[in-house]
Protein backbone atom coordinates (compact mmCIF):
# COMPACT_ATOMS: atom_id res chain seq x y z
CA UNK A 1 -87.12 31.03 -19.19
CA UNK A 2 -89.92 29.91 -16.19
CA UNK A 3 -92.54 32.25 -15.90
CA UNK A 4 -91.20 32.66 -12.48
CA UNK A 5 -87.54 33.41 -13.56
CA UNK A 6 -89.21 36.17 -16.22
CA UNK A 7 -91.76 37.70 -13.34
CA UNK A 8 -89.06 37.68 -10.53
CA UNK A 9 -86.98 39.65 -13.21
CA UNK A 10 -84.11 37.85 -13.50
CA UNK A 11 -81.48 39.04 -16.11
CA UNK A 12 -81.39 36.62 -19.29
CA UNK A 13 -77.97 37.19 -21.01
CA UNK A 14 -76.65 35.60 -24.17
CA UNK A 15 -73.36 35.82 -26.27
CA UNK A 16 -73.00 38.63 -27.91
CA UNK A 17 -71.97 36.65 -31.28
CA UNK A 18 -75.66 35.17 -31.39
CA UNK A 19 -76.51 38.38 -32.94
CA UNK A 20 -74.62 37.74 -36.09
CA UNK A 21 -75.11 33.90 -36.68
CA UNK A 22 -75.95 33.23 -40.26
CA UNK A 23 -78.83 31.26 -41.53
CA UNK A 24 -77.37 27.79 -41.64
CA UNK A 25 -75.66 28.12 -37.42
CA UNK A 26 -71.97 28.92 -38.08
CA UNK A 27 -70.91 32.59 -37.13
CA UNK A 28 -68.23 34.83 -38.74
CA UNK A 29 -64.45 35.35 -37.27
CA UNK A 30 -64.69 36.43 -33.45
CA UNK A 31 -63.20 39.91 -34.40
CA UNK A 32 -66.62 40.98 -35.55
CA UNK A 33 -68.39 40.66 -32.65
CA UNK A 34 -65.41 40.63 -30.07
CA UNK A 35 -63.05 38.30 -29.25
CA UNK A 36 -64.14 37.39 -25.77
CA UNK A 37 -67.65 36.70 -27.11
CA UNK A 38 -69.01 38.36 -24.28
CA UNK A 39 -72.56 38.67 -22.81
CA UNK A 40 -76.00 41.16 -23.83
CA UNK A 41 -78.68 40.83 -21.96
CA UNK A 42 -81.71 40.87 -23.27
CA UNK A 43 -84.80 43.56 -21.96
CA UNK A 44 -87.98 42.63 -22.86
CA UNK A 45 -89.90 45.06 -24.25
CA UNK A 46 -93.02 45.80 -21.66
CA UNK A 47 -95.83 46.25 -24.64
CA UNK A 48 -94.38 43.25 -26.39
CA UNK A 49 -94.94 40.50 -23.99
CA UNK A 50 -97.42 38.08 -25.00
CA UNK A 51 -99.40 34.95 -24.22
CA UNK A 52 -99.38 32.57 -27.34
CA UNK A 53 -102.80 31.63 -28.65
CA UNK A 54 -102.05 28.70 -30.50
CA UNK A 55 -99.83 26.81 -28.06
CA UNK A 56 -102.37 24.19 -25.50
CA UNK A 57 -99.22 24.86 -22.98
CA UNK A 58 -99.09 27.92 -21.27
CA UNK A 59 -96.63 29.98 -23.23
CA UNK A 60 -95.45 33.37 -23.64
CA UNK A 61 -93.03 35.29 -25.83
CA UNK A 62 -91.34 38.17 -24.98
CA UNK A 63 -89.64 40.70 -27.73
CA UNK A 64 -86.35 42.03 -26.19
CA UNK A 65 -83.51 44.35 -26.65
CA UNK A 66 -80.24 43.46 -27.08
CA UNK A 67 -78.15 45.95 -24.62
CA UNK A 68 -74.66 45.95 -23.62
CA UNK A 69 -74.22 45.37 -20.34
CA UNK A 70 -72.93 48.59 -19.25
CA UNK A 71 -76.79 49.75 -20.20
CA UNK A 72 -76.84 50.82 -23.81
CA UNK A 73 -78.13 49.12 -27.23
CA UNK A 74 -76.47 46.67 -28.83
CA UNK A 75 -74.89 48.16 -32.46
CA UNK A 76 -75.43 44.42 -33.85
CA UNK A 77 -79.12 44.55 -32.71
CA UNK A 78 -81.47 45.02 -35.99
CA UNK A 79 -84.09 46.75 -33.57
CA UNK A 80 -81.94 48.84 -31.65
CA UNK A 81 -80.84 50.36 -35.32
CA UNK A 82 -84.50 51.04 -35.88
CA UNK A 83 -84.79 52.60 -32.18
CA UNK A 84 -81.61 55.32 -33.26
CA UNK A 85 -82.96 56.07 -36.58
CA UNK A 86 -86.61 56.57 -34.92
CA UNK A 87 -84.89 58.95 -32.35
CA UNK A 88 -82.87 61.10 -35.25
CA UNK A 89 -86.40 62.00 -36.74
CA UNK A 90 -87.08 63.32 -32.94
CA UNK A 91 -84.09 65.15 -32.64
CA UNK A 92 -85.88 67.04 -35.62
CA UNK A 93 -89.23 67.41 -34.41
CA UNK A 94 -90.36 64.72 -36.61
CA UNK A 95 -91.88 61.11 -36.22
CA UNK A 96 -91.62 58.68 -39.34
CA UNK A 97 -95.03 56.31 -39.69
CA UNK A 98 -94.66 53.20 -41.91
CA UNK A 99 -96.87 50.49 -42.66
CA UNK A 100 -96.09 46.91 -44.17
CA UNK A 101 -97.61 44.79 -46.93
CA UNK A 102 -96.83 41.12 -46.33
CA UNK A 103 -96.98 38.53 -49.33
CA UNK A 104 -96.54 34.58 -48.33
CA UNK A 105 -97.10 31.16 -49.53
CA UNK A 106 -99.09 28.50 -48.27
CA UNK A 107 -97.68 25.24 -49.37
CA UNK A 108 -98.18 21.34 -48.31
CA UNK A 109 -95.66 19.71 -46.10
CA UNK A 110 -92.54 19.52 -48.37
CA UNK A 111 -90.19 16.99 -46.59
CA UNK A 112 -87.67 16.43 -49.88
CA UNK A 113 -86.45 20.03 -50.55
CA UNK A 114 -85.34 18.94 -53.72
CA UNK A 115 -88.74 18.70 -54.95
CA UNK A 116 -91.03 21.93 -55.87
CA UNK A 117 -93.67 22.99 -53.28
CA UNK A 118 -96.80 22.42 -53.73
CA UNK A 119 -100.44 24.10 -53.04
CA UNK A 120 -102.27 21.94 -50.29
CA UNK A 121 -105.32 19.98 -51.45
CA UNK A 122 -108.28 22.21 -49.99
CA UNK A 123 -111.72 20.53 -48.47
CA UNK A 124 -112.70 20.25 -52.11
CA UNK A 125 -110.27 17.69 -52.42
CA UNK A 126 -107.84 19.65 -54.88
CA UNK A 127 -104.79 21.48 -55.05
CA UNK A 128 -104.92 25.23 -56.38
CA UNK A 129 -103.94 26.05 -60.15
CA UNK A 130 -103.40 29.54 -59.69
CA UNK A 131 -106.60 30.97 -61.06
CA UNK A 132 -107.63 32.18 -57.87
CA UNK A 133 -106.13 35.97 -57.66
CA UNK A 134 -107.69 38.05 -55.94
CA UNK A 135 -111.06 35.87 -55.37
CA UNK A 136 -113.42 35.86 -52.54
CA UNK A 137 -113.39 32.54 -52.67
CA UNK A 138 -110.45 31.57 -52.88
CA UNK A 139 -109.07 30.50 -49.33
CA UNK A 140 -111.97 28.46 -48.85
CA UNK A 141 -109.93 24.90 -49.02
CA UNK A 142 -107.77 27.01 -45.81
CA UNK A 143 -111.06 28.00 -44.10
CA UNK A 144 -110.00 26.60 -40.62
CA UNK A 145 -106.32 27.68 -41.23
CA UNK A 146 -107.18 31.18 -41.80
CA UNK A 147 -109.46 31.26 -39.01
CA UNK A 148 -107.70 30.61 -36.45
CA UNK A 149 -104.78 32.96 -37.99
CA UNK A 150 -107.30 35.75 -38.16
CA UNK A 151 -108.02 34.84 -34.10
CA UNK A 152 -104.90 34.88 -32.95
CA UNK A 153 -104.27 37.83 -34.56
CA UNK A 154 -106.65 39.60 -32.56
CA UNK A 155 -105.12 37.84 -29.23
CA UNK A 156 -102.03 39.09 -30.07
CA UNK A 157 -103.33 42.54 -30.63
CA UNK A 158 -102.50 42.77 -34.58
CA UNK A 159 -104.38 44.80 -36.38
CA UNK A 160 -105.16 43.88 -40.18
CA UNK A 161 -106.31 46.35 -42.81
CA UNK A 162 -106.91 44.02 -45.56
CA UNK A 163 -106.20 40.36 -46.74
CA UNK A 164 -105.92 39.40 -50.37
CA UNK A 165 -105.34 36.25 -52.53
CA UNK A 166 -102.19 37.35 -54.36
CA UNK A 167 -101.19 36.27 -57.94
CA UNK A 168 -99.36 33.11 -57.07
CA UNK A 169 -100.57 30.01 -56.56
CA UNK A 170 -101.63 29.73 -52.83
CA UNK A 171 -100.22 32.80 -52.70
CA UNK A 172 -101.41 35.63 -50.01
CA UNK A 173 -101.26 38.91 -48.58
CA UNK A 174 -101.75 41.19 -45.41
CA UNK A 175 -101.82 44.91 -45.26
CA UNK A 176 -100.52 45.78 -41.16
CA UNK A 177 -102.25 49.40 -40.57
CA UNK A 178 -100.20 52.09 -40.58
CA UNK A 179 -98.16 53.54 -37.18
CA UNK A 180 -94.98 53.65 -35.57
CA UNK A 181 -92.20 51.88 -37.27
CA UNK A 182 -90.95 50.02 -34.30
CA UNK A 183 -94.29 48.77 -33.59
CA UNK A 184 -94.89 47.61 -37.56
CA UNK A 185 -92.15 46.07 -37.43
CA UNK A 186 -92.70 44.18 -34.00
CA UNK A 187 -95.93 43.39 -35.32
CA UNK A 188 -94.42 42.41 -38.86
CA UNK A 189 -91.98 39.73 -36.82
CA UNK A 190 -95.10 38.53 -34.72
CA UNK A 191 -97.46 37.87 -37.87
CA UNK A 192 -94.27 35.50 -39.70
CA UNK A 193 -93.95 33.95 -36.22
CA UNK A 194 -97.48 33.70 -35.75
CA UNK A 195 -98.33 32.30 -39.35
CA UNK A 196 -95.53 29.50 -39.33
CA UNK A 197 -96.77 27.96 -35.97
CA UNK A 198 -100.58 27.94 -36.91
CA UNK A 199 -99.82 26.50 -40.44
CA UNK A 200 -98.01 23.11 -38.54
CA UNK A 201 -100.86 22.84 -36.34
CA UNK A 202 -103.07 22.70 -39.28
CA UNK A 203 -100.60 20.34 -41.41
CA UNK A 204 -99.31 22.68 -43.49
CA UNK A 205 -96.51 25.26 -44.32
CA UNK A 206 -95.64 28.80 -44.67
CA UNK A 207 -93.24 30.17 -46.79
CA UNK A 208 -91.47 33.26 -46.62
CA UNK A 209 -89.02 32.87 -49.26
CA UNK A 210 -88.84 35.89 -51.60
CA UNK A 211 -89.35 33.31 -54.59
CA UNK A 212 -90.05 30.21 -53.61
CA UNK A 213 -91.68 29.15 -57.25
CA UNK A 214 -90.49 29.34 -60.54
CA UNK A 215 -92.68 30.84 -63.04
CA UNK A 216 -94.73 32.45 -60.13
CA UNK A 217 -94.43 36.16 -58.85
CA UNK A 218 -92.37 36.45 -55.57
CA UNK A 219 -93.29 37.73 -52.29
CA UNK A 220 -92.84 41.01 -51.65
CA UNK A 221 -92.81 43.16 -47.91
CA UNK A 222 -93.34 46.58 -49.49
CA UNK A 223 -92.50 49.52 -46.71
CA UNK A 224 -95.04 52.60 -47.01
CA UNK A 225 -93.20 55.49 -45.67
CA UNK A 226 -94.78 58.92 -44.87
CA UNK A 227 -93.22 61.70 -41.47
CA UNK A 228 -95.04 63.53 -39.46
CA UNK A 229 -94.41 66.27 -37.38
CA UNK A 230 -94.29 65.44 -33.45
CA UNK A 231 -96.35 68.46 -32.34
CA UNK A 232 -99.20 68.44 -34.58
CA UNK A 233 -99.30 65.17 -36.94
CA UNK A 234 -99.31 67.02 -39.80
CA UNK A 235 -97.49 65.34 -43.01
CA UNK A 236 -94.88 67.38 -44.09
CA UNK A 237 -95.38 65.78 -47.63
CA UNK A 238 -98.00 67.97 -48.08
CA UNK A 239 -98.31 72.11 -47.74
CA UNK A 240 -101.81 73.66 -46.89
CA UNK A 241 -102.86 73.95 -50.07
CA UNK A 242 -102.31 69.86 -50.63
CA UNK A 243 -99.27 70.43 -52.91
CA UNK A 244 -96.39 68.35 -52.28
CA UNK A 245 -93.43 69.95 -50.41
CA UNK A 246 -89.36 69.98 -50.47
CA UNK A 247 -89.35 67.89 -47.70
CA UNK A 248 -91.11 65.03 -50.00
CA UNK A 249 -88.97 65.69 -52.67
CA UNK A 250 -85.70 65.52 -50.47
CA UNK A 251 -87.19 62.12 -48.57
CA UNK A 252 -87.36 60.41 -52.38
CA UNK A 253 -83.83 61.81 -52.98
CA UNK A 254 -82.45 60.25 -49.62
CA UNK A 255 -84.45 56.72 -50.68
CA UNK A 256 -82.58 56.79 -54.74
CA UNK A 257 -79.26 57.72 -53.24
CA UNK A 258 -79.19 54.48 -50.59
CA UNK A 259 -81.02 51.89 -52.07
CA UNK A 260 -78.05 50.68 -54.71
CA UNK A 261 -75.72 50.57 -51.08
CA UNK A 262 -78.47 48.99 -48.97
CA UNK A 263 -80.03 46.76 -51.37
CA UNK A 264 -78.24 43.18 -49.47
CA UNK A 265 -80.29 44.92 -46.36
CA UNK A 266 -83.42 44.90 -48.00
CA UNK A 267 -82.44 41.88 -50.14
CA UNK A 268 -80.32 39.49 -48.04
CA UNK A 269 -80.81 36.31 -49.81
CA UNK A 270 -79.31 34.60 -52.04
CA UNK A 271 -83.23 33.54 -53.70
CA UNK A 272 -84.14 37.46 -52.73
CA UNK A 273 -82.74 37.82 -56.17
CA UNK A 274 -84.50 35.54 -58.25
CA UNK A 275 -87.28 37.26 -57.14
CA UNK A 276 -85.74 40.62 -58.57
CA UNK A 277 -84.51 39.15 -61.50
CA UNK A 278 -87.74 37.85 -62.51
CA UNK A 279 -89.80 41.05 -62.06
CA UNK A 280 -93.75 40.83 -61.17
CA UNK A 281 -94.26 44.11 -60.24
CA UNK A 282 -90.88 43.48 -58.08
CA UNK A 283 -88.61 46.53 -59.87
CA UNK A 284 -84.78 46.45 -59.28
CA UNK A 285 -84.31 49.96 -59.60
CA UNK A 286 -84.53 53.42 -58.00
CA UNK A 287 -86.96 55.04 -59.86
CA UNK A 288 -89.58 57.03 -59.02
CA UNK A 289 -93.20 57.04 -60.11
CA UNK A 290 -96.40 58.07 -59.32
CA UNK A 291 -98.61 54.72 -59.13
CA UNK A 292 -96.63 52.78 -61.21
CA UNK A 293 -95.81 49.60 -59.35
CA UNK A 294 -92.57 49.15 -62.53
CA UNK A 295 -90.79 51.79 -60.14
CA UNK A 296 -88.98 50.98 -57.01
CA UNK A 297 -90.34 53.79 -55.66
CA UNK A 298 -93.66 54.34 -56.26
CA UNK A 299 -96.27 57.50 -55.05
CA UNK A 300 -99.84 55.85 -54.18
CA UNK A 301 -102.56 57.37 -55.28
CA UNK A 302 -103.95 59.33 -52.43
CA UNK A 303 -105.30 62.36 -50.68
CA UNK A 304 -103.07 65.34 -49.45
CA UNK A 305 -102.73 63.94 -45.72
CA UNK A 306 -102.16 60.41 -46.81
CA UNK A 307 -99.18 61.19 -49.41
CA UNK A 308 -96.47 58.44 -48.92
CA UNK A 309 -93.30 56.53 -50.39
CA UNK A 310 -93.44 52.70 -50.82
CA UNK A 311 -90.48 51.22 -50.72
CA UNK A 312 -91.36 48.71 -53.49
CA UNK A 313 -87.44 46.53 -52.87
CA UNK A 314 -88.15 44.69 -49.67
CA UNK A 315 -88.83 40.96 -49.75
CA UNK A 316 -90.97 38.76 -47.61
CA UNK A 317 -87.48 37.11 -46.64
CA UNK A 318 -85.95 41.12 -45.45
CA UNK A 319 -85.55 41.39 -41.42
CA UNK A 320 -88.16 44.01 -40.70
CA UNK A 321 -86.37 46.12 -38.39
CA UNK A 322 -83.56 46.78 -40.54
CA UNK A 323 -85.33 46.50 -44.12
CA UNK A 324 -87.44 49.65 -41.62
CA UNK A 325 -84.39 51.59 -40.49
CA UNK A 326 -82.60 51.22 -44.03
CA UNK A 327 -85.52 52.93 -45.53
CA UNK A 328 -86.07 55.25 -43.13
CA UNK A 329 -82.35 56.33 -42.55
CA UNK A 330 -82.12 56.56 -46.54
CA UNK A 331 -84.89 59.17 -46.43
CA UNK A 332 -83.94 61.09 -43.21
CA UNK A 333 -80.39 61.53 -44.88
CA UNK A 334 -81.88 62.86 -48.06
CA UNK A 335 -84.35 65.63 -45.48
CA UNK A 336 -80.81 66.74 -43.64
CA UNK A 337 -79.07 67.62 -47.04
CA UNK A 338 -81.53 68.61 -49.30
CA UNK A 339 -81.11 65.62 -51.79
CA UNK A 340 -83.17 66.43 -55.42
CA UNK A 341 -84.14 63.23 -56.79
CA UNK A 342 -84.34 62.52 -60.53
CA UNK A 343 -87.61 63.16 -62.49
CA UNK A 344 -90.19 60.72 -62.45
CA UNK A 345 -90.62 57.67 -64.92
CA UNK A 346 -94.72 57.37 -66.28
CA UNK A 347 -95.46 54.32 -68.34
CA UNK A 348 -93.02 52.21 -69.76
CA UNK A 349 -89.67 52.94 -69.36
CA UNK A 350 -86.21 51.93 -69.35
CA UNK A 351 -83.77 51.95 -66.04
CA UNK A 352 -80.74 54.65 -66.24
CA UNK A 353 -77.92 53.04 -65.43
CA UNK A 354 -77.22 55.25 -61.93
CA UNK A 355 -80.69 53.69 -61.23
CA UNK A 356 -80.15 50.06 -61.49
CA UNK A 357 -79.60 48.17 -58.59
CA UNK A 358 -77.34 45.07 -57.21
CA UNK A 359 -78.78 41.62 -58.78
CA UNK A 360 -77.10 39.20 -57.14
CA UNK A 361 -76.14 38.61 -53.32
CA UNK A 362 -72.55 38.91 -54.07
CA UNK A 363 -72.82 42.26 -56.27
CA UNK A 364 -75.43 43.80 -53.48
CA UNK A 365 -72.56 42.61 -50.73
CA UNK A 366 -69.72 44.08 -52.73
CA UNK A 367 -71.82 47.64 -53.12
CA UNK A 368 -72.00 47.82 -49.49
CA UNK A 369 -69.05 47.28 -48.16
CA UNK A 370 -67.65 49.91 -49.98
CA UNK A 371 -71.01 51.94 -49.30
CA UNK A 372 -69.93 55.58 -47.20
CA UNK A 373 -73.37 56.01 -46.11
CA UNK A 374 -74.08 52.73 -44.74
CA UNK A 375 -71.29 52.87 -42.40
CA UNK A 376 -72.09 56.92 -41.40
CA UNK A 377 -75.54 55.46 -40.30
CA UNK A 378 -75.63 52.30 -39.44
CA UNK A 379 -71.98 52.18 -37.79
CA UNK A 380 -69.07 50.16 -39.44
CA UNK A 381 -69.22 47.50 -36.37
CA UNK A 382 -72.61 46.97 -38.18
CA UNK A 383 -72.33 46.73 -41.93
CA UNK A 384 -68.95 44.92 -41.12
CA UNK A 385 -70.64 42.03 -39.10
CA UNK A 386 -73.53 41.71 -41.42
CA UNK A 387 -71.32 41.28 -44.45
CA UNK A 388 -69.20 38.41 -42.82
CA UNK A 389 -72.11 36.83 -42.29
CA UNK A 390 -73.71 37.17 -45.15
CA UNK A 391 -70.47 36.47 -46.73
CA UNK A 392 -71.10 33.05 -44.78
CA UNK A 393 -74.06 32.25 -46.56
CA UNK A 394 -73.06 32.62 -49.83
CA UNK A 395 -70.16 30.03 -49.39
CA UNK A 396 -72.36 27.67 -48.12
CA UNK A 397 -74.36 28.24 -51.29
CA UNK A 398 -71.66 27.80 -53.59
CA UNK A 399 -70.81 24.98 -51.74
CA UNK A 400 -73.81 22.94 -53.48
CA UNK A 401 -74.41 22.34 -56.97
CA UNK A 402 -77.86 22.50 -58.50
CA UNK A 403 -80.13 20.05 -60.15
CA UNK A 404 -79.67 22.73 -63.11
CA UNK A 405 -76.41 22.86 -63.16
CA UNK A 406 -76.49 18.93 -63.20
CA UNK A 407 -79.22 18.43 -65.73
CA UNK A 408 -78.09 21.06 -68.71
CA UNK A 409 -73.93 21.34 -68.22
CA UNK A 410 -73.50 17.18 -67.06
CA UNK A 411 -74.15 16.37 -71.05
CA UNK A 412 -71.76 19.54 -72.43
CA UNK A 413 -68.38 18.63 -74.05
């Protein structure tokens, strides 16, 4: 839209159907978003309008709702879910505060996507090995890269906590600080949008796969979860005397009873699974632990006012409003009926089987639509919608055959 259109405030509407187009273009049957395909419009979000730092033309992007016409929020739109499950906490007296951790690759241009990616070759003149966890040193080949990422991060108002080399090669990580979930998870969508159009300016690419390399951990978008109440901030995961309370307890119970149903929410790739499959510190299960990253769930150490749940299931490739409002709603439902959650796991362990989790797209798709609870909270216009186009996907997949499947079965009898 012209900066004029957008300032003069003229309505920008789109097809209601845009909201569940799948990856590759191609939307599901009509019926699940209504057969006259009619129009939202789409509200920008007054604190969410900003001037891009890294485009030389005068740009701006604008996040928006999606509303119905007649004035309310779409049930297809993956923020306006957040915005309801933000405003049942409310209804309690309660505000949730999350904050994300954001793993990502930085690869070379890779025009032949049947060939691996590759680190980019740094101002020393060679590509990283994968020695360089957690170093100092590091990013130095991606000096003027992460520079400018760091800069426009500030432009765009994004506050960083802390940024890491991760364990894979070119591998990274940013911790967002802590706050309101629908403003981590605006600024969550900003950083991948941000991070993709700085690394073609600088000749290279980002990659927000869950598992983009084999033989390499997988990138991760863990959720730290922690509620407040409204009046006074205080964390009712913690009593006066610093213990933890029923309300913690109930929140873990909430998380282990929906994340079997909305695992293809926080997993909703078809590679989200080789990254689960292959476990670095990436558990498939709903455990519970305190600091032990082999748990799905898993209790940071920390003081009394800081005590939290991290979500541990997310990938880098989840949608951050609803990998946000599946958590959330998961641990709001187990608050509202008391929900016990098992005991925890120290050490090493082995999963229960009411524990394990979906591994595969089509197993995690199958669990939810016949999932109860995803449907109470999330609607059944919803979960409907996003399994048909989901469901989309995974044809499309199956349509191909892999260089695998070529190389090892082409020579069996």
């Amino acid at each position: 839209m012209t900066a004029e259109g957008f300032l003069e405030g003229r309505r920008l509407q789109m097809a209601r159907g845009v909201l569940l187009q799948c990856i590759m273009g191609g939307y599901p049957p009509s019926r699940f978003y209504g057969s006259d395909d009619g129009d939202l419009a789409l509200v920008a979000d007054p604190k969410q309008i900003h001037r891009l730092p890294w485009s030389q033309q005068p740009r701006a992007l604008a996040i928006c709702d999606a509303d119905e016409l007649t004035g309310e929020s779409s049930r297809l739109s993956t923020r306006g879910q957040l915005k309801t499950v933000i405003a049942r906490y409310a209804a309690l007296g309660l505000a949730p505060v999350v904050a994300t951790e954001l793993e990502f690759f930085v690869f070379a241009p890779d025009p032949d996507p049947t060939q691996p990616f590759q680190p980019p070759v740094g101002l020393d003149g060679r590509r990283e090995d994968g020695h360089s966890a957690f170093s100092i040193s590091s990013n130095n080949g991606l000096r003027p890269f992460f520079s400018e990422v760091y800069a426009c991060m500030a432009a765009l108002g994004l506050p960083r906590d802390t940024f890491m080399h991760e364990m894979g090669v070119s591998q990274f990580e940013i911790n967002l600080l802590h706050g309101d979930p629908l403003l981590l998870a605006d600024q969550t969508f900003l950083f991948k949008h941000l991070l993709k159009e700085v690394a073609l300016k600088h000749g290279l690419t980002v990659v927000c796969m869950a598992k983009p390399l084999a033989h390499t951990p997988g990138s991760s978008m863990h959720i730290h979860q922690s509620v407040v109440e409204l009046d006074s901030g205080r964390n009712v995961f913690s009593d006066a005397a610093g213990e933890p309370t029923a309300a913690f307890r109930h929140f873990i119970g909430g998380q282990q009873a929906g994340m079997a149903d909305f695992t293809a929410l926080f997993a909703p790739n078809v590679n989200s699974y080789q990254r689960l499959c292959h476990p670095f510190a990436s558990p498939n299960n709903a455990c519970w632990s305190h600091d032990n990253r082999s748990a799905g769930l898993r209790i940071p150490a920390s003081s009394p006012v800081a005590r939290r749940v991290e979500n541990r299931l997310p990938g880098a490739d989840a949608n951050p409003y609803l990998a946000i409002a599946a958590s959330l709603a998961a641990g709001l439902y187990g608050i509202e009926n008391r929900l016990e959650p098992s005991a925890a796991i120290q050490g090493e362990f082995e999963v229960p089987d009411n524990l394990s989790l979906p591994c595969t797209l089509h197993a995690a798709l199958e669990r939810l639509k016949r999932s109860h609870l995803a449907k109470e909270l999330f609607g059944t216009e919803f979960i409907e919608g996003y399994i048909a186009s989901k469901t989309l996907e995974l044809t499309s997949f199956f349509d191909e055959i892999t260089p695998w499947e070529r190389r090892v079965l082409a020579a069996q009898a």
